[in-house]
Protein backbone atom coordinates (compact mmCIF):
# COMPACT_ATOMS: atom_id res chain seq x y z
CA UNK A 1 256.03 144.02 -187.46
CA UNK A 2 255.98 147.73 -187.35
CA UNK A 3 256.29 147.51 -183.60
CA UNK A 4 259.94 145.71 -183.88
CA UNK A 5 261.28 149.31 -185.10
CA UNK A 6 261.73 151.46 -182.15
CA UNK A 7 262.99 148.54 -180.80
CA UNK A 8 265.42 147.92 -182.91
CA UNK A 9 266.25 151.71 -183.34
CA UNK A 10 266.69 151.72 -179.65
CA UNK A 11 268.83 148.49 -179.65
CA UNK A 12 270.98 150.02 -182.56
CA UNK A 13 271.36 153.53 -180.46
CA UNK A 14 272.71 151.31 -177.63
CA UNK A 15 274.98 149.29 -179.70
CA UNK A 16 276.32 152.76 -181.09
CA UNK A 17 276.73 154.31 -177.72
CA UNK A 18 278.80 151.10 -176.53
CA UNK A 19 281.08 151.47 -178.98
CA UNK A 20 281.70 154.86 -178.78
CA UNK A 21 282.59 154.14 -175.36
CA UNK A 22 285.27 151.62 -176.44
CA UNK A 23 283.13 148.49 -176.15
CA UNK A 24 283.25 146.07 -178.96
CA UNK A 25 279.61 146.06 -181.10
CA UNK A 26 277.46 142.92 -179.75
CA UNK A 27 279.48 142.75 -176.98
CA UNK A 28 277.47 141.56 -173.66
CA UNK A 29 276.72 143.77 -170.79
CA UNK A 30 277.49 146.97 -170.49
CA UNK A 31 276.38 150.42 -170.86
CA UNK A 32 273.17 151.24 -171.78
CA UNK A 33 271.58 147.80 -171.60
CA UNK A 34 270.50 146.84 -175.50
CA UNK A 35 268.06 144.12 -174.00
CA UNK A 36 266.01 146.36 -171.96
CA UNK A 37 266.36 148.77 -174.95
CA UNK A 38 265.14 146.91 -177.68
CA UNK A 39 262.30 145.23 -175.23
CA UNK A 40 261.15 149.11 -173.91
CA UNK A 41 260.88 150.15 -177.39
CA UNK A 42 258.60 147.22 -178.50
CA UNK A 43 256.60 147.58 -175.56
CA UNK A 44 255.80 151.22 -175.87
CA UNK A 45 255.69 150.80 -179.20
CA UNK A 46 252.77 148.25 -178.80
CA UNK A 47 251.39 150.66 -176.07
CA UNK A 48 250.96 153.76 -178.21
CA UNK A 49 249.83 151.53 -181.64
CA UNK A 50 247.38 149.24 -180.05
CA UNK A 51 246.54 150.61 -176.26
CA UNK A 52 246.82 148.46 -173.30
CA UNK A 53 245.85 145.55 -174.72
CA UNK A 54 246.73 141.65 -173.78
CA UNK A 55 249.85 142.12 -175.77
CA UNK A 56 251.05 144.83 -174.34
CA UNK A 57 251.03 143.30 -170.90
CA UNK A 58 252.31 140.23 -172.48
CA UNK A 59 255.43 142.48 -174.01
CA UNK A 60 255.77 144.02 -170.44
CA UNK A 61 255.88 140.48 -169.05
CA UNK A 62 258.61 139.27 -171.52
CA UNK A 63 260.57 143.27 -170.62
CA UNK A 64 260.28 142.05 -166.66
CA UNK A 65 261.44 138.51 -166.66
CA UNK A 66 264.48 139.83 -169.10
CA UNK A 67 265.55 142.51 -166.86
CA UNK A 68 264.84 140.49 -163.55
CA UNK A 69 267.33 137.53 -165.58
CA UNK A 70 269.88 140.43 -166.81
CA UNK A 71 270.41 141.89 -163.52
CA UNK A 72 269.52 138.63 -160.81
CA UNK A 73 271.21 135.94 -162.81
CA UNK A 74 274.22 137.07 -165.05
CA UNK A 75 274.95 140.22 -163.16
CA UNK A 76 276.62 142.08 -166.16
CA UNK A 77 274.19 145.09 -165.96
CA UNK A 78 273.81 147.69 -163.00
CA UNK A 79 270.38 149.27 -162.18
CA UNK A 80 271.57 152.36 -164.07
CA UNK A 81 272.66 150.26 -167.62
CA UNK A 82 269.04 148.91 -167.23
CA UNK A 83 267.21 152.55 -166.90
CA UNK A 84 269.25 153.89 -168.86
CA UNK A 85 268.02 151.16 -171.80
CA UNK A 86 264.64 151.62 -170.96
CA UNK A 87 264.82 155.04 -171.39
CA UNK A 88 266.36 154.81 -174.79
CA UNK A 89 263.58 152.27 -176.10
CA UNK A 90 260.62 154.90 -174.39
CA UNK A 91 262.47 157.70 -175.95
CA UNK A 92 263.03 155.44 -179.91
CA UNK A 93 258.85 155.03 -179.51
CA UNK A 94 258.45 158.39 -178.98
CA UNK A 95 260.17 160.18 -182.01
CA UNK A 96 259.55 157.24 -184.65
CA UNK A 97 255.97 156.85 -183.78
């Protein structure tokens, strides 16, 4: 459960950032990408808690297959909304943990 935090800090910081920018909040695509966000930030957040463990390369499998669906399948993200998520869930592990 504590893992879900960064991600969720990350997926709020997104949120916040598209609406800034005019976007409404919960609105699809877009810049930064909140799924790769919020799916970064659990991931690292299982990383640095529990090491690379099975779920950790679980949680990396789930963070692939979503960013290989956002960008292959609906097209509503560009390579740099994606990076620019993962960054942002990296960056939400780093200062809350």
């Amino acid at each position: 459960m504590f893992v879900l935090i960064p991600g969720l800090a990350a997926w709020l910081a997104s949120q916040l950032f598209k609406l800034a920018n005019g976007q409404k909040f919960l609105d699809s695509g877009g810049f930064p990408s909140s799924h790769s966000a919020f799916l970064a930030g659990v991931s690292s957040a299982v990383y640095m808690t529990e090491g690379a463990t099975s779920l950790f390369w679980v949680s990396v499998a789930v963070l692939l297959v979503v960013v290989h669906d956002i960008k292959a399948f609906h097209g509503r993200h560009s390579w740099k909304d994606i990076v620019v998520g993962l960054f942002l869930g990296v960056l939400a592990s780093v200062l809350l943990l």
